[in-house]
PDB file of N, CA and C in Angstrom:
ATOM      1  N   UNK A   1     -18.297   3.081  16.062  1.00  0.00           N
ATOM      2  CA  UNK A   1     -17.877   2.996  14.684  1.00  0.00           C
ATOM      3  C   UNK A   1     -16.379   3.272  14.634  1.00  0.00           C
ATOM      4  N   UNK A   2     -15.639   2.290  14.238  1.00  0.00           N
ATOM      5  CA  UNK A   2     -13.966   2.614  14.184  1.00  0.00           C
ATOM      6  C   UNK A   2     -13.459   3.324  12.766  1.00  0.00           C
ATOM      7  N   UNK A   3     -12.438   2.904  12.418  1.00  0.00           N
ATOM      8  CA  UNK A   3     -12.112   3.639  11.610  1.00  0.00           C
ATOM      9  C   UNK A   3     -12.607   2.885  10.059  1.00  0.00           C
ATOM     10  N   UNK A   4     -12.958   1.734  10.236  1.00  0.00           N
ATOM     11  CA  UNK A   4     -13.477   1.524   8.867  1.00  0.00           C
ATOM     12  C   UNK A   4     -14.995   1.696   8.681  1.00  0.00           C
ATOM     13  N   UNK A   5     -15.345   2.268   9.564  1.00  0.00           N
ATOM     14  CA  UNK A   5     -16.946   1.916   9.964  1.00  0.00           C
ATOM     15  C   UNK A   5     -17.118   0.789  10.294  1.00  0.00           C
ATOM     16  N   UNK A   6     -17.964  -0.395   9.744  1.00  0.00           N
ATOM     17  CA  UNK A   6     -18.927  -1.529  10.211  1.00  0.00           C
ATOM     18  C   UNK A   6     -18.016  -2.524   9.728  1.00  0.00           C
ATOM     19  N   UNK A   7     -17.202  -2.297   8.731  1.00  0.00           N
ATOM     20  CA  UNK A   7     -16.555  -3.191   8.021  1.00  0.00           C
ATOM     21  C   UNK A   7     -15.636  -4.092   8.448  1.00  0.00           C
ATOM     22  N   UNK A   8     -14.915  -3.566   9.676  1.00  0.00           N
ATOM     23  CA  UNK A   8     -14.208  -4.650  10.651  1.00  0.00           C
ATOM     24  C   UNK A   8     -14.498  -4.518  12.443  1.00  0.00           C
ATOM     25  N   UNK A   9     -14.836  -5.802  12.473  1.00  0.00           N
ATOM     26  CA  UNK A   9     -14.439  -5.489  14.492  1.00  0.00           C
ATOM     27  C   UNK A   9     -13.435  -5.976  15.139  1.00  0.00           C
ATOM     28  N   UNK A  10     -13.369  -5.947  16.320  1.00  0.00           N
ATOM     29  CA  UNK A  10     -12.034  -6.816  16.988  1.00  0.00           C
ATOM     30  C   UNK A  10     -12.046  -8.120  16.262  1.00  0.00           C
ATOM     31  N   UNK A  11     -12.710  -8.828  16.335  1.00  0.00           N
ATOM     32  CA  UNK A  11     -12.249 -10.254  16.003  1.00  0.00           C
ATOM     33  C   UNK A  11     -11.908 -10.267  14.620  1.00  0.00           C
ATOM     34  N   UNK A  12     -12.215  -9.502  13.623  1.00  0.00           N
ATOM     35  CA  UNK A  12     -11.662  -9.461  12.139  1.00  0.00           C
ATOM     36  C   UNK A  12     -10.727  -9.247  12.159  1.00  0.00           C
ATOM     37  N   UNK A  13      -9.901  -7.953  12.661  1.00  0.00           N
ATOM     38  CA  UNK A  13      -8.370  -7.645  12.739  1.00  0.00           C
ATOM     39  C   UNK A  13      -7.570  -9.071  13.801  1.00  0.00           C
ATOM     40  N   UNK A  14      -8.497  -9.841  14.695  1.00  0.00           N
ATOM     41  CA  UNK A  14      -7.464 -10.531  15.180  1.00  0.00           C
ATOM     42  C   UNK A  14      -7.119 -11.477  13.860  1.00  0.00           C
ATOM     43  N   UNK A  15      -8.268 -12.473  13.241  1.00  0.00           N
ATOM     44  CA  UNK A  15      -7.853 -13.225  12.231  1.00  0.00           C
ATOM     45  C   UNK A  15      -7.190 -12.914  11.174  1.00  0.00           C
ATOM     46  N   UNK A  16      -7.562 -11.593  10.978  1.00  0.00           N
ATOM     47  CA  UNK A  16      -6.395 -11.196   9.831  1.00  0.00           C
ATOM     48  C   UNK A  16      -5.166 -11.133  10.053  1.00  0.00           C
ATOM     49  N   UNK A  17      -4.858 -10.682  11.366  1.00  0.00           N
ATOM     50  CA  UNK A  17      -3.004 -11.067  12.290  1.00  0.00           C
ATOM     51  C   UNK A  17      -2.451 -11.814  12.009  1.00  0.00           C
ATOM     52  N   UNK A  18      -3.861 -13.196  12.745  1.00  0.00           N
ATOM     53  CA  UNK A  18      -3.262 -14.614  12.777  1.00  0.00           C
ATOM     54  C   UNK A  18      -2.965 -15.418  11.012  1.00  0.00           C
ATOM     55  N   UNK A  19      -3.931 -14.520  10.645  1.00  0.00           N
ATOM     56  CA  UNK A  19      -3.458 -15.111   8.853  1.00  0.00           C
ATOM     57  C   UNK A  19      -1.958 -14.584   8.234  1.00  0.00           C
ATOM     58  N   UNK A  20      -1.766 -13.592   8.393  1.00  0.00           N
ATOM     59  CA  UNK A  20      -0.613 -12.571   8.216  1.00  0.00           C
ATOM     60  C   UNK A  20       0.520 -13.890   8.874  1.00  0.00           C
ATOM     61  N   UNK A  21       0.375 -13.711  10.361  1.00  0.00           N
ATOM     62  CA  UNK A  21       1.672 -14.464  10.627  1.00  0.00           C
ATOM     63  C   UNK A  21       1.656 -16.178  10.191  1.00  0.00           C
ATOM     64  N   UNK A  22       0.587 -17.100   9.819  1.00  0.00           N
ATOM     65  CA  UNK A  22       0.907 -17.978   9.475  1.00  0.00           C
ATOM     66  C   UNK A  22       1.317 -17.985   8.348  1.00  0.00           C
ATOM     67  N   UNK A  23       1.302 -17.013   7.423  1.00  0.00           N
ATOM     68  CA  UNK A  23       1.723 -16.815   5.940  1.00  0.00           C
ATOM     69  C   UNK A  23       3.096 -16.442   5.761  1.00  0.00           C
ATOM     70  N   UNK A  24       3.637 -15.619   6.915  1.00  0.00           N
ATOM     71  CA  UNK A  24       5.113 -15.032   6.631  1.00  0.00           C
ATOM     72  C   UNK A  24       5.576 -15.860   7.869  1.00  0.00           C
ATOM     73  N   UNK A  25       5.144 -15.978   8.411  1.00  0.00           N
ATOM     74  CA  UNK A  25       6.019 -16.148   9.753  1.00  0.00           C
ATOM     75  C   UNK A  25       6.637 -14.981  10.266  1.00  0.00           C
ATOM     76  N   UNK A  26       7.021 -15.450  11.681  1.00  0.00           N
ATOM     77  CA  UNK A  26       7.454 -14.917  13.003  1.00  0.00           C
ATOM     78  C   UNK A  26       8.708 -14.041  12.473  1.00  0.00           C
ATOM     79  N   UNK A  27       9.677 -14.698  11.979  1.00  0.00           N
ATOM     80  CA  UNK A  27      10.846 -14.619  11.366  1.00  0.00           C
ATOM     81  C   UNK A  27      10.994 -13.188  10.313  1.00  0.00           C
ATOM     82  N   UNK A  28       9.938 -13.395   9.665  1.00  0.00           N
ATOM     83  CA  UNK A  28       9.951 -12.516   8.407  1.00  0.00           C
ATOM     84  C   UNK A  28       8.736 -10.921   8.930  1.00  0.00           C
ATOM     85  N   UNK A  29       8.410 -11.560   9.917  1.00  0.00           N
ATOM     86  CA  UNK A  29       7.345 -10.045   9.959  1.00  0.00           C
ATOM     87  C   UNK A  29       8.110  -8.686  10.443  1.00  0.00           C
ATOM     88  N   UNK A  30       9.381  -8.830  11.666  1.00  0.00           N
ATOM     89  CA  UNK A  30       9.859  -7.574  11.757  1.00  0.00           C
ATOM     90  C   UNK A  30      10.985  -6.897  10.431  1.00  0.00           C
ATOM     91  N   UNK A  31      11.469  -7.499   9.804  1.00  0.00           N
ATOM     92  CA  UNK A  31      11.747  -7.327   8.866  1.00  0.00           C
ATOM     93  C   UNK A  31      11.382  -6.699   7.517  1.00  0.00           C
ATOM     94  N   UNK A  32       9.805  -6.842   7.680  1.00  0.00           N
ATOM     95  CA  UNK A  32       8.502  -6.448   6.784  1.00  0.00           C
ATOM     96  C   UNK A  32       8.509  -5.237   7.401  1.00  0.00           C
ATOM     97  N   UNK A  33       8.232  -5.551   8.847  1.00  0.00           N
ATOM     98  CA  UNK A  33       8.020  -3.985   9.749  1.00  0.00           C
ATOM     99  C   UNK A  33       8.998  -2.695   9.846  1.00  0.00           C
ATOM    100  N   UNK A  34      10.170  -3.474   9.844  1.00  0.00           N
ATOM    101  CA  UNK A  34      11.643  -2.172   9.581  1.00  0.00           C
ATOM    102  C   UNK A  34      11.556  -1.810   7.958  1.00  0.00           C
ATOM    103  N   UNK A  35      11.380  -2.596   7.293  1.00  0.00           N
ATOM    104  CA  UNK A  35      10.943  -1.732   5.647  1.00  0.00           C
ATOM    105  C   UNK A  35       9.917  -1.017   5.490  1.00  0.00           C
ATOM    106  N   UNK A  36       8.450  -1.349   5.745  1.00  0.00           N
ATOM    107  CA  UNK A  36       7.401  -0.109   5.947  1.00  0.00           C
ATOM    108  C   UNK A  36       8.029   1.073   6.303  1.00  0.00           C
ATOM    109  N   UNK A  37       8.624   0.707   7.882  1.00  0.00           N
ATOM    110  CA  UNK A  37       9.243   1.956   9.278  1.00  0.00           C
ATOM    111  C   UNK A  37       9.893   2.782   7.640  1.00  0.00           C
ATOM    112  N   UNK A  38      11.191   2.384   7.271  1.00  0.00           N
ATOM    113  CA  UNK A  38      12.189   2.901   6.577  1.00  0.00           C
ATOM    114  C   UNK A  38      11.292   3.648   5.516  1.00  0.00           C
ATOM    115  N   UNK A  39      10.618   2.634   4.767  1.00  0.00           N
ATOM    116  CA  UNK A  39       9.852   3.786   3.369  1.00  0.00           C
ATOM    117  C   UNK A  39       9.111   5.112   3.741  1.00  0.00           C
ATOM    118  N   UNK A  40       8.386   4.683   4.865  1.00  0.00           N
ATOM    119  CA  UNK A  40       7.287   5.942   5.562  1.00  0.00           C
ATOM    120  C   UNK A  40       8.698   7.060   5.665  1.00  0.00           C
ATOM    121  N   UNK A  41       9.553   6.898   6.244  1.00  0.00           N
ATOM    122  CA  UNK A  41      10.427   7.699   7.145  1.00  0.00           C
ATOM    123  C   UNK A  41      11.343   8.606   5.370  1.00  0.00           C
ATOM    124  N   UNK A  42      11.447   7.711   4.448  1.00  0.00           N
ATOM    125  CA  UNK A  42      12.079   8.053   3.128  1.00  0.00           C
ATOM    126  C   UNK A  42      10.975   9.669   2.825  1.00  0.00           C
ATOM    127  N   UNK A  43       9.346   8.643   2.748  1.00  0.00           N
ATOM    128  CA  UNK A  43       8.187   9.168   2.282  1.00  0.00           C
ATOM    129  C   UNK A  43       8.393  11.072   2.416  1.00  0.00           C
ATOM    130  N   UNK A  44       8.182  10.779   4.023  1.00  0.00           N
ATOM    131  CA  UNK A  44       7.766  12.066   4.965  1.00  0.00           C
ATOM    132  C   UNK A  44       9.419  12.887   4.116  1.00  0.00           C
ATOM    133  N   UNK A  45      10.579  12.551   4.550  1.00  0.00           N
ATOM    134  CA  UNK A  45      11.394  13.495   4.095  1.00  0.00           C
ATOM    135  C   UNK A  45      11.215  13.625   2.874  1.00  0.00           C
ATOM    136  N   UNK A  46      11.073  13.221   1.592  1.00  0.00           N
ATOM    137  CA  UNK A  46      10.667  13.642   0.122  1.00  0.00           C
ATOM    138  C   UNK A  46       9.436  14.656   0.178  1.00  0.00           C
ATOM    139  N   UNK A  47       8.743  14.456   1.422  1.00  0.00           N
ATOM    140  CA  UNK A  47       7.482  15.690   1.207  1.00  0.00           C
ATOM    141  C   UNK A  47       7.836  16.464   1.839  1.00  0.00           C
ATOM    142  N   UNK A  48       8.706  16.574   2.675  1.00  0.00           N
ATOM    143  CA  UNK A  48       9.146  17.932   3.216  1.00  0.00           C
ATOM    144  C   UNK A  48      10.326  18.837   2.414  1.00  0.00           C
ATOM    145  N   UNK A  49      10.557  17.935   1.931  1.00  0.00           N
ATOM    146  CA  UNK A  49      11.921  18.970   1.050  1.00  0.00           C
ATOM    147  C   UNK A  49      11.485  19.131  -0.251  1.00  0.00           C
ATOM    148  N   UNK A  50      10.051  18.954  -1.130  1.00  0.00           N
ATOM    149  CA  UNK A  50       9.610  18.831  -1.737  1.00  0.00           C
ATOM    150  C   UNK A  50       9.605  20.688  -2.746  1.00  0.00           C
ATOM    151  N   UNK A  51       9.633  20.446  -4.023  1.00  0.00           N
ATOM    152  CA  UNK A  51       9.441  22.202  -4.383  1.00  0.00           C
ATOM    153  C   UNK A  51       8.323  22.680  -4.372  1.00  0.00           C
ATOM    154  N   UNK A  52       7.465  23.424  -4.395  1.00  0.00           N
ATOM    155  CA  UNK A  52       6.638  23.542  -4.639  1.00  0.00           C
ATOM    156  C   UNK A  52       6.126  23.840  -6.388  1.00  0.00           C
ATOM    157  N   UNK A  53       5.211  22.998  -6.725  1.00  0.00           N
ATOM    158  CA  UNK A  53       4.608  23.217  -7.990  1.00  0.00           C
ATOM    159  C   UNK A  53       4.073  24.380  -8.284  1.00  0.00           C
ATOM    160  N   UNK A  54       5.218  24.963  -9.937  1.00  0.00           N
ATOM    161  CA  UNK A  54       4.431  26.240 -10.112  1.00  0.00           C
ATOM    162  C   UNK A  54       2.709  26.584 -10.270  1.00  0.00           C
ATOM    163  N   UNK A  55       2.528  27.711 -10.349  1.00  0.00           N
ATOM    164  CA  UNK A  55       0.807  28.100 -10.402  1.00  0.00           C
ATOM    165  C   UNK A  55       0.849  28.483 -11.824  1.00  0.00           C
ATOM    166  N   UNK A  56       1.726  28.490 -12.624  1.00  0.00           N
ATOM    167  CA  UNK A  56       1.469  28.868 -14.159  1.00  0.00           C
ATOM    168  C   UNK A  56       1.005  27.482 -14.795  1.00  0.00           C
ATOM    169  N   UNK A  57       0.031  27.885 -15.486  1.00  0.00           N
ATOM    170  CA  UNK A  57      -0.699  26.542 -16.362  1.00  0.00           C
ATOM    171  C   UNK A  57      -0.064  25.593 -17.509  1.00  0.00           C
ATOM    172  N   UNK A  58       0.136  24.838 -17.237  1.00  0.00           N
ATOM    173  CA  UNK A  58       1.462  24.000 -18.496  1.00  0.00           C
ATOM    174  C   UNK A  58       0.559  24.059 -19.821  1.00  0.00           C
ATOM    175  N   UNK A  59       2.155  24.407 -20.503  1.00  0.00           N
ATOM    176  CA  UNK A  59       1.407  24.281 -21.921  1.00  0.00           C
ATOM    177  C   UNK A  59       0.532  23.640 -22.630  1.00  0.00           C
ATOM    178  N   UNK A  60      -0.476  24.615 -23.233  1.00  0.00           N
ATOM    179  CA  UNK A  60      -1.221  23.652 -24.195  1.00  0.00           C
ATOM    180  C   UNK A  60      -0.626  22.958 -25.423  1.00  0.00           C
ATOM    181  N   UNK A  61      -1.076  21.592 -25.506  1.00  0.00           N
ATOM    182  CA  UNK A  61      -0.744  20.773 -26.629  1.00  0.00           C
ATOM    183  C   UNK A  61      -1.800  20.807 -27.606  1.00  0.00           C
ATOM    184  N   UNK A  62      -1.749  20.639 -29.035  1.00  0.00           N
ATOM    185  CA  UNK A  62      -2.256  20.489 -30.077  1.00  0.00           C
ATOM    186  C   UNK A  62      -3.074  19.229 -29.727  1.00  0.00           C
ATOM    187  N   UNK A  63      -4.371  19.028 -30.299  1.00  0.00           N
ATOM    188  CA  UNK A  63      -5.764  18.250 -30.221  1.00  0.00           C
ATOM    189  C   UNK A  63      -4.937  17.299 -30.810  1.00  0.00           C
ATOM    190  N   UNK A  64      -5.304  16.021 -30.549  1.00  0.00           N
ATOM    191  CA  UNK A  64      -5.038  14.762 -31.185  1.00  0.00           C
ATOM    192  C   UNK A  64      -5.862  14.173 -32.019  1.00  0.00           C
ATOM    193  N   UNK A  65      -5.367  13.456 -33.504  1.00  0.00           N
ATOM    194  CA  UNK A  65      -6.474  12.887 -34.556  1.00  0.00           C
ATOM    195  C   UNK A  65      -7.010  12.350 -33.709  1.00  0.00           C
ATOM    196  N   UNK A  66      -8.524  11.830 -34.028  1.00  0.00           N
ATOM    197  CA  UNK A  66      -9.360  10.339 -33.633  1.00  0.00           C
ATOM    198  C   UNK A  66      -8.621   9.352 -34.492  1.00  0.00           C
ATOM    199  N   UNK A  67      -8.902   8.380 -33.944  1.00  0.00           N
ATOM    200  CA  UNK A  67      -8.085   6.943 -34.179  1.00  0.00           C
ATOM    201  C   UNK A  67      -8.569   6.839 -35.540  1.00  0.00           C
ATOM    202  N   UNK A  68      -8.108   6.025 -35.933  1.00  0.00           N
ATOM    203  CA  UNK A  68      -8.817   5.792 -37.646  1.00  0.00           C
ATOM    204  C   UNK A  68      -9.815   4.563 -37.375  1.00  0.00           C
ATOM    205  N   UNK A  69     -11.073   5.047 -37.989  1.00  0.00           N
ATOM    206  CA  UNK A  69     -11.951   4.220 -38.537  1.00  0.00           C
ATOM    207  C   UNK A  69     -13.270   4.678 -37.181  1.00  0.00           C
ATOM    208  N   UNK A  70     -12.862   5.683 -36.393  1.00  0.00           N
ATOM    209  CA  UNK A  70     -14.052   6.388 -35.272  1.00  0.00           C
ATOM    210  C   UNK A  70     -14.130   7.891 -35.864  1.00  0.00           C
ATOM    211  N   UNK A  71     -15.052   8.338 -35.798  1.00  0.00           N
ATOM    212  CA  UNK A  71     -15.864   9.756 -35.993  1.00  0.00           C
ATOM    213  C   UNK A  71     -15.904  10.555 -34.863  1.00  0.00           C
ATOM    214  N   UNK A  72     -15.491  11.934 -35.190  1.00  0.00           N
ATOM    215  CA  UNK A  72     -15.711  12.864 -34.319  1.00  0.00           C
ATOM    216  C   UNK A  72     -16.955  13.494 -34.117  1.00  0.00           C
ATOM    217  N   UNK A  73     -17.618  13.615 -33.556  1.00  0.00           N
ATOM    218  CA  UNK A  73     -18.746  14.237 -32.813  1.00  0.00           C
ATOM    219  C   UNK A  73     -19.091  15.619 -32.273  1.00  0.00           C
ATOM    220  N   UNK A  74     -19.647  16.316 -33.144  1.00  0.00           N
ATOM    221  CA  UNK A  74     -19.438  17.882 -32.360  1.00  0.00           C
ATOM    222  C   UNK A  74     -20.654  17.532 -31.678  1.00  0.00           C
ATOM    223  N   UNK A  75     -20.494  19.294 -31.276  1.00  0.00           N
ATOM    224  CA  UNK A  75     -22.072  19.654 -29.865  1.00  0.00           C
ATOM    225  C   UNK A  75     -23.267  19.179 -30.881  1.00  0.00           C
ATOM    226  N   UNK A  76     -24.091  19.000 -30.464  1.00  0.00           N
ATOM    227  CA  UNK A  76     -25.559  18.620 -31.033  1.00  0.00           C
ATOM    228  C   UNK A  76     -25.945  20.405 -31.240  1.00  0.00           C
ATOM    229  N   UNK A  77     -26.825  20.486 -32.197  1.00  0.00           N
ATOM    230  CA  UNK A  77     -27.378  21.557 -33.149  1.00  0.00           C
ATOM    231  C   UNK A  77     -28.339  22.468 -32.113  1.00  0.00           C
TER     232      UNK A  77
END
């Protein structure tokens, strides 16, 4: 069982390759591949220098009307 379970085997990931590169071409795939590389690499440093979120509970806001022309519903009796 790989990582999708049952859902792909070798020969699925090969055709999906071969679909990939007849769609972009040869030309355009490392190019695709150095932008993924670059965003992941952006990604990871934004989560490491990241603040940490306080533990105090954000303010409560005031209940909002129901829309006009719907009924509010309390607990049943």
């Amino acid at each position: 069982m790989g990582a999708f379970g049952n859902a792909f085997s070798g020969w699925h990931l090969i055709v999906i390759l071969l679909i990939v590169l007849l769609l972009f071409g040869s030309s355009r795939l490392p190019a695709a591949a150095r932008g993924i590389g670059q965003a992941l690499r952006i990604f990871k440093a934004e989560v490491k220098t990241e603040t940490p979120i306080s533990e105090s509970p954000a303010p409560a806001t005031e209940a909002e009307a129901p829309a006009p022309g719907t009924t509010k519903l309390d607990a049943a009796p």
